[in-house]
C-alpha atoms as a PDB file:
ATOM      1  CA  UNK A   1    -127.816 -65.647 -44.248  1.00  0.00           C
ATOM      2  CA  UNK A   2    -129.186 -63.612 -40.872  1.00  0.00           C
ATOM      3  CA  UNK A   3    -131.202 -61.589 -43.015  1.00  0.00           C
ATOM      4  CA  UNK A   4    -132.921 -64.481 -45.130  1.00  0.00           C
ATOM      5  CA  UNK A   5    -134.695 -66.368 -42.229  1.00  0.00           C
ATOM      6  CA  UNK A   6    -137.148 -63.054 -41.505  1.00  0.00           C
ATOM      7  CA  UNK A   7    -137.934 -62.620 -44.789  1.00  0.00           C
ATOM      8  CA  UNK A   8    -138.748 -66.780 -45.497  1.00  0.00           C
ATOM      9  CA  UNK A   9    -141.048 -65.971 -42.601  1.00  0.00           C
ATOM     10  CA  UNK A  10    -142.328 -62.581 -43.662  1.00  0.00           C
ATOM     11  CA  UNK A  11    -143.081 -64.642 -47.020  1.00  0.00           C
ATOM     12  CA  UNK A  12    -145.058 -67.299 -45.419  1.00  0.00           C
ATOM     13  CA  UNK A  13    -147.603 -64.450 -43.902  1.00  0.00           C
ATOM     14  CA  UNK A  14    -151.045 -64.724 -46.005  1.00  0.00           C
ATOM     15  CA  UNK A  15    -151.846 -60.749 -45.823  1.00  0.00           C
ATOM     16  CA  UNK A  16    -154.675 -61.367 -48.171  1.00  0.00           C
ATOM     17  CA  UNK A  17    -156.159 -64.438 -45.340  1.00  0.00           C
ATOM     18  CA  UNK A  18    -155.541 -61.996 -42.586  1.00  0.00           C
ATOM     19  CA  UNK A  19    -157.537 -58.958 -43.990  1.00  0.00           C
ATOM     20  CA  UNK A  20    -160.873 -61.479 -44.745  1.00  0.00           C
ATOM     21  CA  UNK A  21    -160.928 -61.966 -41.196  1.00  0.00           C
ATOM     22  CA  UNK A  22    -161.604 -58.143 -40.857  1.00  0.00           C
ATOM     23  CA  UNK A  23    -165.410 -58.272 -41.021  1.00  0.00           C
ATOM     24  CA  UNK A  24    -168.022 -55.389 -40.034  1.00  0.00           C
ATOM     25  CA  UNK A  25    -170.673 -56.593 -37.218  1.00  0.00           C
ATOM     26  CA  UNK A  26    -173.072 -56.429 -39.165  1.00  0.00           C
ATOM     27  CA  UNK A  27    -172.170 -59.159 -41.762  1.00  0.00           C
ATOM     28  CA  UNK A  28    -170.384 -61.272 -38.885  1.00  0.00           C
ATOM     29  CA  UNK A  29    -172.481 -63.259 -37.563  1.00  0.00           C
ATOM     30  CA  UNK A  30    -173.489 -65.027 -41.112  1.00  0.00           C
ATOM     31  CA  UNK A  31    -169.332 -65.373 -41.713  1.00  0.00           C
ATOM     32  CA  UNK A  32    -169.520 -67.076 -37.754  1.00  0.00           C
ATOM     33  CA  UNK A  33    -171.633 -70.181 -38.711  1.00  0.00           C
ATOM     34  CA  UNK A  34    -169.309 -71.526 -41.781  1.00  0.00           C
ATOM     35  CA  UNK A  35    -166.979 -72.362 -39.197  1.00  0.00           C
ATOM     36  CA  UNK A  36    -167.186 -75.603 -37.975  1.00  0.00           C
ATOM     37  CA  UNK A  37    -168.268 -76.385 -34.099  1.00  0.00           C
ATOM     38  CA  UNK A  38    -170.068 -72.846 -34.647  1.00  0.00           C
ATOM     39  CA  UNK A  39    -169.580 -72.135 -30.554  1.00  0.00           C
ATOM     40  CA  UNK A  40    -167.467 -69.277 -30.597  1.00  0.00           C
ATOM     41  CA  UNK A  41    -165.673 -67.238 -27.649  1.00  0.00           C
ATOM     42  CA  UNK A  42    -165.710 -63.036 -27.969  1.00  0.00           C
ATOM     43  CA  UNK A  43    -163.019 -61.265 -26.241  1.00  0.00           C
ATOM     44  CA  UNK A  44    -163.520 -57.618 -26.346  1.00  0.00           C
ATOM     45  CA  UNK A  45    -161.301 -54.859 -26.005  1.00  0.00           C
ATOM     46  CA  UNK A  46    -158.656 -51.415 -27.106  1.00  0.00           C
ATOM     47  CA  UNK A  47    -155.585 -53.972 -27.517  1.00  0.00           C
ATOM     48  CA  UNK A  48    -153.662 -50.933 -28.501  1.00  0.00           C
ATOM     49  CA  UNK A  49    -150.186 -52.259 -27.749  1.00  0.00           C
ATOM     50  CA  UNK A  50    -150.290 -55.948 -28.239  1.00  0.00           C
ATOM     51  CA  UNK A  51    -147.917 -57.638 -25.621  1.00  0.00           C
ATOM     52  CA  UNK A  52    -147.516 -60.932 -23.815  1.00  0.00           C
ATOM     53  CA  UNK A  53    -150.313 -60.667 -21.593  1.00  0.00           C
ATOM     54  CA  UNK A  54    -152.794 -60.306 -24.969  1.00  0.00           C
ATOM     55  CA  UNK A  55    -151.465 -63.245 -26.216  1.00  0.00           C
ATOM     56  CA  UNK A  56    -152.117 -65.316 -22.968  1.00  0.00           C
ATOM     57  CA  UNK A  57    -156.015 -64.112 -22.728  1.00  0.00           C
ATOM     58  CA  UNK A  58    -156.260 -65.357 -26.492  1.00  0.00           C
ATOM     59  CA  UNK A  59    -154.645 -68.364 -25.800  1.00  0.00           C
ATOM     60  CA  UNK A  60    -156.733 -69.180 -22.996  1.00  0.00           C
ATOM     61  CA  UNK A  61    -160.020 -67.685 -24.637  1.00  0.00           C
ATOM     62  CA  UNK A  62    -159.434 -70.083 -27.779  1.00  0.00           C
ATOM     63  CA  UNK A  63    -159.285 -72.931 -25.447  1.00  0.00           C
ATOM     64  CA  UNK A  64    -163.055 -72.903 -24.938  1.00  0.00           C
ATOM     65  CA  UNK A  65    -164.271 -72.496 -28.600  1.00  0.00           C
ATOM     66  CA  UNK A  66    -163.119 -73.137 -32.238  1.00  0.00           C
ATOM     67  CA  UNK A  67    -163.690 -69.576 -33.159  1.00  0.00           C
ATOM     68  CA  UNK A  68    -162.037 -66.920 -31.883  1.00  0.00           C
ATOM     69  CA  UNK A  69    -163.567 -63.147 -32.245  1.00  0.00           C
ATOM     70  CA  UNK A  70    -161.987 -60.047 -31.074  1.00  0.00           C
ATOM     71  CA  UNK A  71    -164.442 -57.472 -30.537  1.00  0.00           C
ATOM     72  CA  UNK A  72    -161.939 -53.687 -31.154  1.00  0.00           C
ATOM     73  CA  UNK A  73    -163.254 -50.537 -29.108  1.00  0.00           C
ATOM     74  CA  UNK A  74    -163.616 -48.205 -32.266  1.00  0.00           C
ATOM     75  CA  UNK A  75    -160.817 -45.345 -31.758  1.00  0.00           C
ATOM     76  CA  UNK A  76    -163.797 -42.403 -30.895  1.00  0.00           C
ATOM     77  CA  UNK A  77    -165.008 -44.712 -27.746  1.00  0.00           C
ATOM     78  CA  UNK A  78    -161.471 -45.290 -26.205  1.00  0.00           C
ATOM     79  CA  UNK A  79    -161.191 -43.200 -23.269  1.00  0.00           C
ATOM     80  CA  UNK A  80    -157.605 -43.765 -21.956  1.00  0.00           C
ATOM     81  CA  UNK A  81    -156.528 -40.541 -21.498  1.00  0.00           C
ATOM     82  CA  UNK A  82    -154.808 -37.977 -24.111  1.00  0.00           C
ATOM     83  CA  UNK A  83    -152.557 -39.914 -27.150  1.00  0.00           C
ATOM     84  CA  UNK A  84    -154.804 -43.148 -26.999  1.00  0.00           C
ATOM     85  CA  UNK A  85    -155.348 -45.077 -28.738  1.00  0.00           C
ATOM     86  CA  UNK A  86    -151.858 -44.802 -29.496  1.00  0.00           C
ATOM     87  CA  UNK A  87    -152.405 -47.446 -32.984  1.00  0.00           C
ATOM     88  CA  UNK A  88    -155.327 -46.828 -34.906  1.00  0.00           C
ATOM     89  CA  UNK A  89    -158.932 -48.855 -35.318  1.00  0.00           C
ATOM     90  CA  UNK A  90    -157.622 -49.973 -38.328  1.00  0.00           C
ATOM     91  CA  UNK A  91    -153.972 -50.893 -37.665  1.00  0.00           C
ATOM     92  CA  UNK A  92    -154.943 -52.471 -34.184  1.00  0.00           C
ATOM     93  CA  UNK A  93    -157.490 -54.915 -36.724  1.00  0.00           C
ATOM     94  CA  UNK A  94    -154.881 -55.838 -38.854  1.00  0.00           C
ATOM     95  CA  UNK A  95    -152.436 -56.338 -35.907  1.00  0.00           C
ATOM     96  CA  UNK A  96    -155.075 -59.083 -34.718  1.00  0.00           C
ATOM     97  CA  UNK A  97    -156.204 -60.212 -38.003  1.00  0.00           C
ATOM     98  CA  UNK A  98    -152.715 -61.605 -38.370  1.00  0.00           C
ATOM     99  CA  UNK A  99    -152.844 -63.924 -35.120  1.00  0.00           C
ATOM    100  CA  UNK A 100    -153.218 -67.485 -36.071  1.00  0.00           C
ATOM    101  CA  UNK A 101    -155.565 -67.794 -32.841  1.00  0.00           C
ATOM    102  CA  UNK A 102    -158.033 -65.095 -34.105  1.00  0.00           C
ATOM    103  CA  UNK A 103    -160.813 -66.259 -36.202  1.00  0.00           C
ATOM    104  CA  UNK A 104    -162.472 -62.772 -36.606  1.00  0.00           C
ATOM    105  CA  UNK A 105    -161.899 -59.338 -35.903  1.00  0.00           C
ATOM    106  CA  UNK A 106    -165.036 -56.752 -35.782  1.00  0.00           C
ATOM    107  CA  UNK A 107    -164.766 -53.013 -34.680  1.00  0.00           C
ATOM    108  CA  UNK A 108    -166.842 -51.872 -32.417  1.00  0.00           C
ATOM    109  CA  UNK A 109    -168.787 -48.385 -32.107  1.00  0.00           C
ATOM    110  CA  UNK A 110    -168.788 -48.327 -28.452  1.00  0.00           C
ATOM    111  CA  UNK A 111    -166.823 -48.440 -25.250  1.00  0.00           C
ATOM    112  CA  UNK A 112    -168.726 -51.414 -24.152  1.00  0.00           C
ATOM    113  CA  UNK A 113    -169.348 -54.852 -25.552  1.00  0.00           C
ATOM    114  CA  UNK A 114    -172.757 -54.917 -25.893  1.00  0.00           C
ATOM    115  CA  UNK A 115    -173.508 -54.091 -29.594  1.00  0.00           C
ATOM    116  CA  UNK A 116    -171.211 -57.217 -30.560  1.00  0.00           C
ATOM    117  CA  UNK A 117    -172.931 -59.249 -27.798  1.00  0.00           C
ATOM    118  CA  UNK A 118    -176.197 -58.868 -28.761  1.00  0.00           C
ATOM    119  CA  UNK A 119    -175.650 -59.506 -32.474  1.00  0.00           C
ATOM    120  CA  UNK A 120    -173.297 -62.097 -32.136  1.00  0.00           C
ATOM    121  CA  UNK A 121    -174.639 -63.761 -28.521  1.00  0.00           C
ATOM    122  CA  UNK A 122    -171.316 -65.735 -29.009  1.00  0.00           C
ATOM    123  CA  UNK A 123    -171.560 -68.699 -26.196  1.00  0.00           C
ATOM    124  CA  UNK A 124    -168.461 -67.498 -24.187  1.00  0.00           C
ATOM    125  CA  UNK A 125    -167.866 -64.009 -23.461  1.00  0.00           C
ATOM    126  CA  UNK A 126    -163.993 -63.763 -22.270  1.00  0.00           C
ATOM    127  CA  UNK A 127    -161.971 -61.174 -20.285  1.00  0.00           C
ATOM    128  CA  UNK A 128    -158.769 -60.472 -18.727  1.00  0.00           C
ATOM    129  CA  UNK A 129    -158.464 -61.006 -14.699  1.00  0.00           C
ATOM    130  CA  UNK A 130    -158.212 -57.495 -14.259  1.00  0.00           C
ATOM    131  CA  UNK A 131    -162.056 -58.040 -14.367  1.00  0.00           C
ATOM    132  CA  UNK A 132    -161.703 -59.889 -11.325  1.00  0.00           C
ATOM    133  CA  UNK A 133    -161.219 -56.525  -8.877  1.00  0.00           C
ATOM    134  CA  UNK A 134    -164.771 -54.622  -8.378  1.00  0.00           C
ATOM    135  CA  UNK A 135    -163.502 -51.133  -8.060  1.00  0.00           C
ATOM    136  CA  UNK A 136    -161.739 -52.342 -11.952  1.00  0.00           C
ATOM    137  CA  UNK A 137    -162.573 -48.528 -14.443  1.00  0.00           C
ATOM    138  CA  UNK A 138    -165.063 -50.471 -16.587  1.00  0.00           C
ATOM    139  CA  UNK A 139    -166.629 -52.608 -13.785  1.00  0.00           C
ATOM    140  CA  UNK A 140    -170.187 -50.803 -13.716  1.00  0.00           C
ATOM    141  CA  UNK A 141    -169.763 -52.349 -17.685  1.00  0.00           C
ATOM    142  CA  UNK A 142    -168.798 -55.680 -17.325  1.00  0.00           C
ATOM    143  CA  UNK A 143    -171.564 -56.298 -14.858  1.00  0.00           C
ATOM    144  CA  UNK A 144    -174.040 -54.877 -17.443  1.00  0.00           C
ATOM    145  CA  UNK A 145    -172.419 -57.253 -20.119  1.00  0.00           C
ATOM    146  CA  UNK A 146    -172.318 -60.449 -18.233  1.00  0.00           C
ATOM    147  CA  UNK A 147    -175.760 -59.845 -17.027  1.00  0.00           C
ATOM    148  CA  UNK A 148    -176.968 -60.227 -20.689  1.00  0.00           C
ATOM    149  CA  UNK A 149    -174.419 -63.142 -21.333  1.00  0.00           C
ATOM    150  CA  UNK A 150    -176.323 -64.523 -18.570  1.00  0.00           C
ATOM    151  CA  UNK A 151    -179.860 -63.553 -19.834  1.00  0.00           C
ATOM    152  CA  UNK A 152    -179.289 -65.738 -23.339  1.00  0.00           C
ATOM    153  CA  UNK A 153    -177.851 -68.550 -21.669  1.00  0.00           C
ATOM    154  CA  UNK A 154    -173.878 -67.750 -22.739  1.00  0.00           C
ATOM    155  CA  UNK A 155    -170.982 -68.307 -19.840  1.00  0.00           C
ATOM    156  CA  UNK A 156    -168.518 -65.370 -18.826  1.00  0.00           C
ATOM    157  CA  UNK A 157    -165.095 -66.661 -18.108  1.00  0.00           C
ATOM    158  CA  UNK A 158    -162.418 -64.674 -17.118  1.00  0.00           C
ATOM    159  CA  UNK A 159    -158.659 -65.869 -18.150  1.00  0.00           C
ATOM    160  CA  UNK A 160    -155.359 -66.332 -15.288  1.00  0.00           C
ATOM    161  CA  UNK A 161    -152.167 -65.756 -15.700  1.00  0.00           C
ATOM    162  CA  UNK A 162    -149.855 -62.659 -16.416  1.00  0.00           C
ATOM    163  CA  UNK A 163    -151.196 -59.612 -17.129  1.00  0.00           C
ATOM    164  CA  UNK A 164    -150.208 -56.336 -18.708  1.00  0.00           C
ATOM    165  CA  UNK A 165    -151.182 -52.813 -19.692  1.00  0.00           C
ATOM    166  CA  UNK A 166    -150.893 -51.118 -22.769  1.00  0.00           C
ATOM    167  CA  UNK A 167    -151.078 -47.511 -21.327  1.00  0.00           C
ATOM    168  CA  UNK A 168    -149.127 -48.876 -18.574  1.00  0.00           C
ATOM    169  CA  UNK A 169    -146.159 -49.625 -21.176  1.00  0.00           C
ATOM    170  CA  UNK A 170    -146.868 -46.869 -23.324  1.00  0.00           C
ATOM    171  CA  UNK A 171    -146.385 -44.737 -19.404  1.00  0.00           C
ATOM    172  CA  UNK A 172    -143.051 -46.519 -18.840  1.00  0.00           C
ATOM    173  CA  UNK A 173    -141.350 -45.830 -22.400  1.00  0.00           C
ATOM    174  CA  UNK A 174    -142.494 -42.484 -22.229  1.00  0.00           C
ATOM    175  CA  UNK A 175    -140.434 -42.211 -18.383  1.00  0.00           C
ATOM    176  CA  UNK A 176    -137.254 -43.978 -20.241  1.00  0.00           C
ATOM    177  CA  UNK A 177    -137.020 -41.826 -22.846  1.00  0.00           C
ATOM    178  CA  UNK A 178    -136.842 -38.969 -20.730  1.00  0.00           C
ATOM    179  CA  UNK A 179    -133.949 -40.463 -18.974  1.00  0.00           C
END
């Protein structure tokens, strides 16, 4: 009896729903306007280990548009250190694709934003509030991105609430499996 309430739930997952929200840049932003409202939040990032603190800055993003789009560093441009990404482009899509919340996933071929912002100019450009602290890694590149959110007229907000790290948890397991 345990065992049957997973797989009623596994059952219920539309893998076939999930995967069409998988969509290259370059045919997204036609796929964008069927939606209806067509304002639509972009939150851009690795999201290599999905955890809590994910979940809240999609949560919050959604909260400002009706459609949802995840923006995925491609694996070449993540620059983490040595083992990352730890999940693949194409496993850290589908991991995404599968969130209610997200409306589309796109993969990025760069480290930055920017390619998905200026084809998509999506009206709210979302990060974490790590973003918040000006000596933050990717600073120099979140300035250069919200500068040309500002420059078409879109709004950068920047979610609260509890944060997390990927590498960070990727660091600690490593340290308890030595133990």
């Amino acid at each position: 009896m345990i065992q049957q309430e997973p797989l009623r739930s596994w059952r219920s997952y539309d893998s076939k729903r999930a995967a069409q929200k998988i969509v290259p840049l370059s045919e997204l932003k036609d796929r964008r306007w069927s939606l209806v409202g067509h304002i639509a939040v972009m939150c851009h990032g690795v999201f290599d280990v999905l955890h809590p603190g994910h979940l809240v800055h999609f949560r919050q993003a959604r909260e400002h548009a009706p459609c949802l789009i995840v923006a995925l560093v491609a694996d070449r441009h993540v620059n983490k250190g040595p083992g990352h990404p730890f999940f693949t482009e194409s496993l850290r899509a589908d991991m995404l694709s599968a969130l209610e919340m997200v409306s589309f996933v796109t993969i990025v071929d760069s480290a930055l934003a920017m390619p998905a912002l200026e084809a998509m100019k999506p009206e709210i450009y979302c990060k974490g509030p790590d973003y918040r602290d000006p000596h933050h890694p990717f600073a120099d590149g979140f300035r250069q991105e919200v500068s040309y959110v500002d420059s078409y007229g879109g709004k950068t907000v920047l979610t609260s609430g509890f944060t997390a790290s990927s590498s960070g948890i990727l660091r600690r397991i490593e340290v308890m499996s030595r133990e």
